[in-house]
Protein backbone atom coordinates (compact mmCIF):
# COMPACT_ATOMS: atom_id res chain seq x y z
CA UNK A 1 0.00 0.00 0.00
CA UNK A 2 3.22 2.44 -0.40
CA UNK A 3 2.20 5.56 -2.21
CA UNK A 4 -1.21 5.66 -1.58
CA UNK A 5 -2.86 8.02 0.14
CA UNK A 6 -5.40 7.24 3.58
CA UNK A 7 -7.03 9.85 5.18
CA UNK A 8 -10.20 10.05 7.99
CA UNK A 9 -13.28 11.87 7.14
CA UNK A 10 -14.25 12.76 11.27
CA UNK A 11 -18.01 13.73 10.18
CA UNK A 12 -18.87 10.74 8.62
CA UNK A 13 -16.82 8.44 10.35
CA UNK A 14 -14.73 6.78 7.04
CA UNK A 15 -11.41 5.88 6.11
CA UNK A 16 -11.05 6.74 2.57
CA UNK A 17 -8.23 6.78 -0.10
CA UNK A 18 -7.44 9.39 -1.85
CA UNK A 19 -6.58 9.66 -6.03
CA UNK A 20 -4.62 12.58 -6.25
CA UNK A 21 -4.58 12.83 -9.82
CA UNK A 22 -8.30 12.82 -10.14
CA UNK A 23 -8.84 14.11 -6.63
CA UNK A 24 -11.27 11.98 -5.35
CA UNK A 25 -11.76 9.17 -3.05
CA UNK A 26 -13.10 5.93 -2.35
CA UNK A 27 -14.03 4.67 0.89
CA UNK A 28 -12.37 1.77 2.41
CA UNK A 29 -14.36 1.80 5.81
CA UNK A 30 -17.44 3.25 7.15
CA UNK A 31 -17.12 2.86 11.21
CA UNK A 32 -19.57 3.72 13.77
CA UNK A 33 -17.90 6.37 14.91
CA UNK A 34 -15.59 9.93 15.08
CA UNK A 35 -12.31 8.94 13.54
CA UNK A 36 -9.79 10.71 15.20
CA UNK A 37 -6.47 9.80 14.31
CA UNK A 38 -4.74 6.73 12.97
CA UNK A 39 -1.22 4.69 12.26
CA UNK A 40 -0.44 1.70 9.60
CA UNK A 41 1.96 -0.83 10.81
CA UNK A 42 2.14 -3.04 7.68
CA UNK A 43 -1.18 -3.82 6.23
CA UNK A 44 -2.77 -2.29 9.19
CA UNK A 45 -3.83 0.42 9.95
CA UNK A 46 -4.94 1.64 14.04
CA UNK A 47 -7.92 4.25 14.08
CA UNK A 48 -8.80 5.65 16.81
CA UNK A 49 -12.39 6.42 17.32
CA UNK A 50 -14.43 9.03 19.77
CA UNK A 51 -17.66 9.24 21.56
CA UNK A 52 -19.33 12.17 20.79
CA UNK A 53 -21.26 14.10 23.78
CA UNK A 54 -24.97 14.46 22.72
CA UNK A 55 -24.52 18.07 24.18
CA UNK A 56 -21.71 19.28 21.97
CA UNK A 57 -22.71 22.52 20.08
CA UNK A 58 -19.76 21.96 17.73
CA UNK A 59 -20.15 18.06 16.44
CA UNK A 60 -23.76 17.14 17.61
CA UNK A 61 -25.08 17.87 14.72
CA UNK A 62 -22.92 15.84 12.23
CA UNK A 63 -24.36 12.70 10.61
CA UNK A 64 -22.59 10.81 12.41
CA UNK A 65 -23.70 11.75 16.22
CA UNK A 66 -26.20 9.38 16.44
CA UNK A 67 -23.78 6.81 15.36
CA UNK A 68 -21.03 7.59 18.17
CA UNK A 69 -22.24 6.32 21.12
CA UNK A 70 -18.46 4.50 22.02
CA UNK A 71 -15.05 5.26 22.17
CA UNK A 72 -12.08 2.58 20.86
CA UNK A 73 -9.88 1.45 18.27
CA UNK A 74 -10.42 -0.22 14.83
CA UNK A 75 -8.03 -1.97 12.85
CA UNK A 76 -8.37 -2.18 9.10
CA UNK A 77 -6.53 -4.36 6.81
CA UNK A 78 -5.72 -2.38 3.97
CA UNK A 79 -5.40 -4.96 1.09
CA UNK A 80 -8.70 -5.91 1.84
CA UNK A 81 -10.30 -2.98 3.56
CA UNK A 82 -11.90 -5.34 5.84
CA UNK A 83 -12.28 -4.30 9.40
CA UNK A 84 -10.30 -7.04 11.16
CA UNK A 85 -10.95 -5.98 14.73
CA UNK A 86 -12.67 -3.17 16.98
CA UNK A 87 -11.80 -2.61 20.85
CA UNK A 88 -14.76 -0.58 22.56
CA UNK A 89 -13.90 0.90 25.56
């Protein structure tokens, strides 16, 4: 997966890679969730995912509110795109 480009869409929760020539994306992985951050090791790659407070003025709105109702890490297998695990905490 060297030279290609990953990148987290927080407000609707997806891993997606990026064509830069064309500039646009596919999705590789809708999660249940706010993607925060994230780091490949091999194949893999660690996202880290937030809860969003059903209070919060700046994100409660977002599509993806009602979906963010735990806080962990998923772990994505990047050949396949298949979500090979997810830790809730």
């Amino acid at each position: 997966m060297e030279g290609k480009l990953f990148v987290l869409l927080s407000a609707s929760g997806e891993l997606v890679q990026v064509d830069v020539q064309s500039q646009k994306y596919n999705v590789v992985q809708k999660l249940k969730g706010f993607v925060r951050g994230m780091d490949k090791i091999g194949d893999y790659v660690f996202i880290g995912l937030s809860k969003l407070r059903t209070t919060s003025k700046t994100f409660g709105d977002l599509p993806i509110a009602s979906e963010s109702i735990f806080c962990g890490i998923a772990v994505i297998q990047l050949s396949t795109g298949r979500l090979d695990r997810l830790h809730q905490v």
